[in-house]
C-alpha atoms as a PDB file:
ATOM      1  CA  UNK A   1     -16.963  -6.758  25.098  1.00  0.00           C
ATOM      2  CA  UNK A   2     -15.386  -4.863  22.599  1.00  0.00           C
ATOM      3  CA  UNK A   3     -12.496  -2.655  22.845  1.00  0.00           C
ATOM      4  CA  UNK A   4     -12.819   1.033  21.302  1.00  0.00           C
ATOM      5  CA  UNK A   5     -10.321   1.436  18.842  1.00  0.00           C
ATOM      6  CA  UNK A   6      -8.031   4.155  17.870  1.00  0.00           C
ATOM      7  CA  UNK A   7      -6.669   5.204  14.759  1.00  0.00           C
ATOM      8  CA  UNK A   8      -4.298   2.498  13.621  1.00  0.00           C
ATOM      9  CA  UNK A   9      -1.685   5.950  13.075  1.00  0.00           C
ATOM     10  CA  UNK A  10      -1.789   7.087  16.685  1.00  0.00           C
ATOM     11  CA  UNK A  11      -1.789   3.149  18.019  1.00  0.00           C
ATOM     12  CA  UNK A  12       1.058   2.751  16.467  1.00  0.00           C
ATOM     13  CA  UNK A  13       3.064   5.459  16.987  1.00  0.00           C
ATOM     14  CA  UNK A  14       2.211   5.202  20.871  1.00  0.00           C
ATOM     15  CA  UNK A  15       3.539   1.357  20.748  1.00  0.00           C
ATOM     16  CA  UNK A  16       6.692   2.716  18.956  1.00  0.00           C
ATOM     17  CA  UNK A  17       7.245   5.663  21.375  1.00  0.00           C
ATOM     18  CA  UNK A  18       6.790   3.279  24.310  1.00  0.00           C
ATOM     19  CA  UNK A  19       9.204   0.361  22.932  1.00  0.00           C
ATOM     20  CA  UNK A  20      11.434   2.688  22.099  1.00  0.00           C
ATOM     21  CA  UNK A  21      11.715   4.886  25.640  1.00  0.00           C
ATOM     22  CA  UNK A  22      12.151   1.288  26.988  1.00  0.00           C
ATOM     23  CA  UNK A  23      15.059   0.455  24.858  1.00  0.00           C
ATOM     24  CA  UNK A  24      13.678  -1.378  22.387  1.00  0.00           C
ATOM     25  CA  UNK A  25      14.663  -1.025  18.624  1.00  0.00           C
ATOM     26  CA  UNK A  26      11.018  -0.796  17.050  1.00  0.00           C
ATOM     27  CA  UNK A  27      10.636   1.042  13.608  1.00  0.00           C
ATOM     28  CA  UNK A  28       7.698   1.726  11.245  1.00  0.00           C
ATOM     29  CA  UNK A  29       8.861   0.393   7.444  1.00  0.00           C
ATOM     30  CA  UNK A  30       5.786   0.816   6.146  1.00  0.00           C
ATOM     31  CA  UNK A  31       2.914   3.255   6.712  1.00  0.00           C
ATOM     32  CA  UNK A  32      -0.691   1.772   5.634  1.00  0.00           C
ATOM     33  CA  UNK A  33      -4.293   3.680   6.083  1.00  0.00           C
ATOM     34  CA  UNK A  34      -3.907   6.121   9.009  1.00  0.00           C
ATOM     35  CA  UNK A  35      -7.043   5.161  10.524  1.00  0.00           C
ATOM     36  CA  UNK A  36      -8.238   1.476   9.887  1.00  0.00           C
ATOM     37  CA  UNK A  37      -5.175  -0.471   8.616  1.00  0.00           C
ATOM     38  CA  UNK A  38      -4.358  -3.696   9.828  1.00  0.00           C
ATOM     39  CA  UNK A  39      -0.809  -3.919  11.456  1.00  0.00           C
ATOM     40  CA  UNK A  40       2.035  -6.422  10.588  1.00  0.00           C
ATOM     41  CA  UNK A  41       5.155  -7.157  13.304  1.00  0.00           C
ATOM     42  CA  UNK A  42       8.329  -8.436  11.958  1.00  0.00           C
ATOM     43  CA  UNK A  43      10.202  -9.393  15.521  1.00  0.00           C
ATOM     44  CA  UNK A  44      13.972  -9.877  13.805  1.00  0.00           C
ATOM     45  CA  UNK A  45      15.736 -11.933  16.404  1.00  0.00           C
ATOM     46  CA  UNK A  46      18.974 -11.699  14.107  1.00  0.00           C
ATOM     47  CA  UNK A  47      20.921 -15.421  14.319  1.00  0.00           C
ATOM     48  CA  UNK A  48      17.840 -16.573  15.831  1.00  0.00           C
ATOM     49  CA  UNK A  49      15.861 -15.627  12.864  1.00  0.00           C
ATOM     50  CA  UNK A  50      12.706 -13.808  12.142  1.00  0.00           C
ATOM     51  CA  UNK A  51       8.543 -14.364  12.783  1.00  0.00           C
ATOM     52  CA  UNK A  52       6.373 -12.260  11.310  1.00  0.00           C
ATOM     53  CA  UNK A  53       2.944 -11.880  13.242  1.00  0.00           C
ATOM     54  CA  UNK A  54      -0.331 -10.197  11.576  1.00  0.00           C
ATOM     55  CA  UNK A  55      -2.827  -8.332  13.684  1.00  0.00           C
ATOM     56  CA  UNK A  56      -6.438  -9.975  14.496  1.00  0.00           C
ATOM     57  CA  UNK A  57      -9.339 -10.213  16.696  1.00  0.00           C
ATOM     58  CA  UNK A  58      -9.722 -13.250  19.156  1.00  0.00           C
ATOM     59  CA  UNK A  59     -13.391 -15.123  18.975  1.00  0.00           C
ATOM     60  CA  UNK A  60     -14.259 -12.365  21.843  1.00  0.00           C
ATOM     61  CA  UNK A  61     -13.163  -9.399  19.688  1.00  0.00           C
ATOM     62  CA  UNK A  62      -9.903  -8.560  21.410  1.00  0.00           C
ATOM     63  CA  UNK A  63      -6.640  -7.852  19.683  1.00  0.00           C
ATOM     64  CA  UNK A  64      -4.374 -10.641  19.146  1.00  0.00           C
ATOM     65  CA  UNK A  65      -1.655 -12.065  16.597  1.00  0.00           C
ATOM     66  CA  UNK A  66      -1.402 -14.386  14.350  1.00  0.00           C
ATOM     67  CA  UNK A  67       1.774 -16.042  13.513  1.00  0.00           C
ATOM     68  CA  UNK A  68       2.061 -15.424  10.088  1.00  0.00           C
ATOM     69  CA  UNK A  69       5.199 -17.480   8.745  1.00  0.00           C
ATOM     70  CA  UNK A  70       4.040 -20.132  11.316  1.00  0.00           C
ATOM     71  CA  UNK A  71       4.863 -20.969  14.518  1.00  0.00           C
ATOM     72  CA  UNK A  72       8.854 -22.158  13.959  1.00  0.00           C
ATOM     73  CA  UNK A  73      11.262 -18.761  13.252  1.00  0.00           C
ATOM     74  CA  UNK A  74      12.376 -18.009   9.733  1.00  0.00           C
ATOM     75  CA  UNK A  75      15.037 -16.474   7.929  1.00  0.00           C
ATOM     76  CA  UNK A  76      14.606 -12.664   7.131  1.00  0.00           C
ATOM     77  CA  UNK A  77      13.899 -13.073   3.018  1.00  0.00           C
ATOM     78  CA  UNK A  78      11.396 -15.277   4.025  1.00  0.00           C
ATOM     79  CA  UNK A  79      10.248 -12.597   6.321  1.00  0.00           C
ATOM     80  CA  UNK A  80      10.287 -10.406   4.213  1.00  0.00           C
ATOM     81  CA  UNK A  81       8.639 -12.268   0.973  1.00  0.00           C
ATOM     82  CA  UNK A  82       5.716 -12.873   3.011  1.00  0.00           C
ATOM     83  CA  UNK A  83       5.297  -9.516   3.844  1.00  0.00           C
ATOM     84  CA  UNK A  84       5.935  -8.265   0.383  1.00  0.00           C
ATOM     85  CA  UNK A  85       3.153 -10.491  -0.547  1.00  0.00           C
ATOM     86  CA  UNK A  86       0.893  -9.413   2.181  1.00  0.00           C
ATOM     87  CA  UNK A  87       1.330  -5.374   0.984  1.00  0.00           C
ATOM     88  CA  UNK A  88       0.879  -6.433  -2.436  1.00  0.00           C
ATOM     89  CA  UNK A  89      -2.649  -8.192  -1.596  1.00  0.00           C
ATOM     90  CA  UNK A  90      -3.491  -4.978   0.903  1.00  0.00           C
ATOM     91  CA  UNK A  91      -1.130  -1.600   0.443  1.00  0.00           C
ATOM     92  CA  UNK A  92      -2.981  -0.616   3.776  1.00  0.00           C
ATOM     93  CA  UNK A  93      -1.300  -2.547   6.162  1.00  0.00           C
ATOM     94  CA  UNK A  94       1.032  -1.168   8.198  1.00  0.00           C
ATOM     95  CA  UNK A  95       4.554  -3.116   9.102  1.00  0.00           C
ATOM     96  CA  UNK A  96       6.095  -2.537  11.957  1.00  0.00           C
ATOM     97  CA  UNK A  97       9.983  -3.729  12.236  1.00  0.00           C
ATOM     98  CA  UNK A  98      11.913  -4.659  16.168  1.00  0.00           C
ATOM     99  CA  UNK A  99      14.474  -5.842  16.491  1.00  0.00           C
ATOM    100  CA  UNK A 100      14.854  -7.818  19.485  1.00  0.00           C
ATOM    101  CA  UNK A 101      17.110 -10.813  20.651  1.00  0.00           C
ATOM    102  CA  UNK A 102      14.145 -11.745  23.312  1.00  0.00           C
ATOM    103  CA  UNK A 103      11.417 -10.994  20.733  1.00  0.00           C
ATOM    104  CA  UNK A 104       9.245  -8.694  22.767  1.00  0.00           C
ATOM    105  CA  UNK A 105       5.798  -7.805  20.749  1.00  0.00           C
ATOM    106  CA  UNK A 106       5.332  -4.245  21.522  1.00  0.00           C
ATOM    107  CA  UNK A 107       1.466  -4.235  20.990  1.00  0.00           C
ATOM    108  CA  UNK A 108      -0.931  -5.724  23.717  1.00  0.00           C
ATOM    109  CA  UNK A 109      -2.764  -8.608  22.574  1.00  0.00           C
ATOM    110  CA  UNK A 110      -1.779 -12.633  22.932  1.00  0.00           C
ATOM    111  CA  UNK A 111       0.301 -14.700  20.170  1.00  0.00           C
ATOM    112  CA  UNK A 112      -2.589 -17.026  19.276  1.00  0.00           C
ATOM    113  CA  UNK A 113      -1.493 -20.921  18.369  1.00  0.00           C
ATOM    114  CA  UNK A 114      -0.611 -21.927  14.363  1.00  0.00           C
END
C-alpha cells in the first residue's frame, strides 16, 4: 500500500520541528520544490565524518534512504561535492543538514543496503 504524501515543504519542516524539540541540531540548507521535491540528509557526525543519504521508495512504495556516498562515512567536502552535484543535476531537491554524533535520521523510513 501506498502512503499519502504531503507536501515535501510541510514534511520537512515537521521532521525539523520534531528533531529539533528533541535536541537535535537539524537545519534546512537548501529549499527545493515546496510540494514534490525529493529530500537529501547530510548526517555530519563531525570526527566521525559525514554520509549523505537521498530519499526513495522501497520495492513496496514506502519511504526509505539511500546511502548516497556509500555505505562507509566520508569527509564533509566529499559530502558536500556530492551534493553540489546532486542540486546541480536537480535544483529541486531539498537538503537537509544534522548534526549528530549518533547520526539519528530524522525522517521515518529504513537506510536501505549499498
Amino acid at each position: 500500500m501506498v502512503e499519502a504524501r504531503l507536501k515535501t515543504e510541510i514534511w520537512v519542516q515537521a521532521a525539523v520541528k520534531r528533531a529539533n524539540i528533541d535536541g537535535g541540531i537539524v537545519t534546512v540548507v537548501a529549499k527545493g520544490d515546496p510540494t514534490a521535491g525529493s529530500v537529501l540528509v547530510k548526517i555530519n557526525r563531525f570526527a566521525d565524518g559525514c554520509q549523505v543519504l537521498a530519499e526513495t521508495r522501497d520495492p513496496n512504495g514506502a519511504r526509505a534512504w539511500y546511502p548516497g556516498t556509500g555505505a562507509a562515512a566520508v569527509d564533509e567536502p566529499t559530502a558536500d561535492a556530492y551534493i553540489e552535484r546532486a542540486r546541480k543535476r536537480d535544483p529541486d531537491l531539498w537538503v537537509v543538514e544534522v548534526e549528530d554524533r549518533t547520526g539519528r535520521l530524522p525522517f521515518e523510513g529504513k537506510i536501505l543496503a549499498t
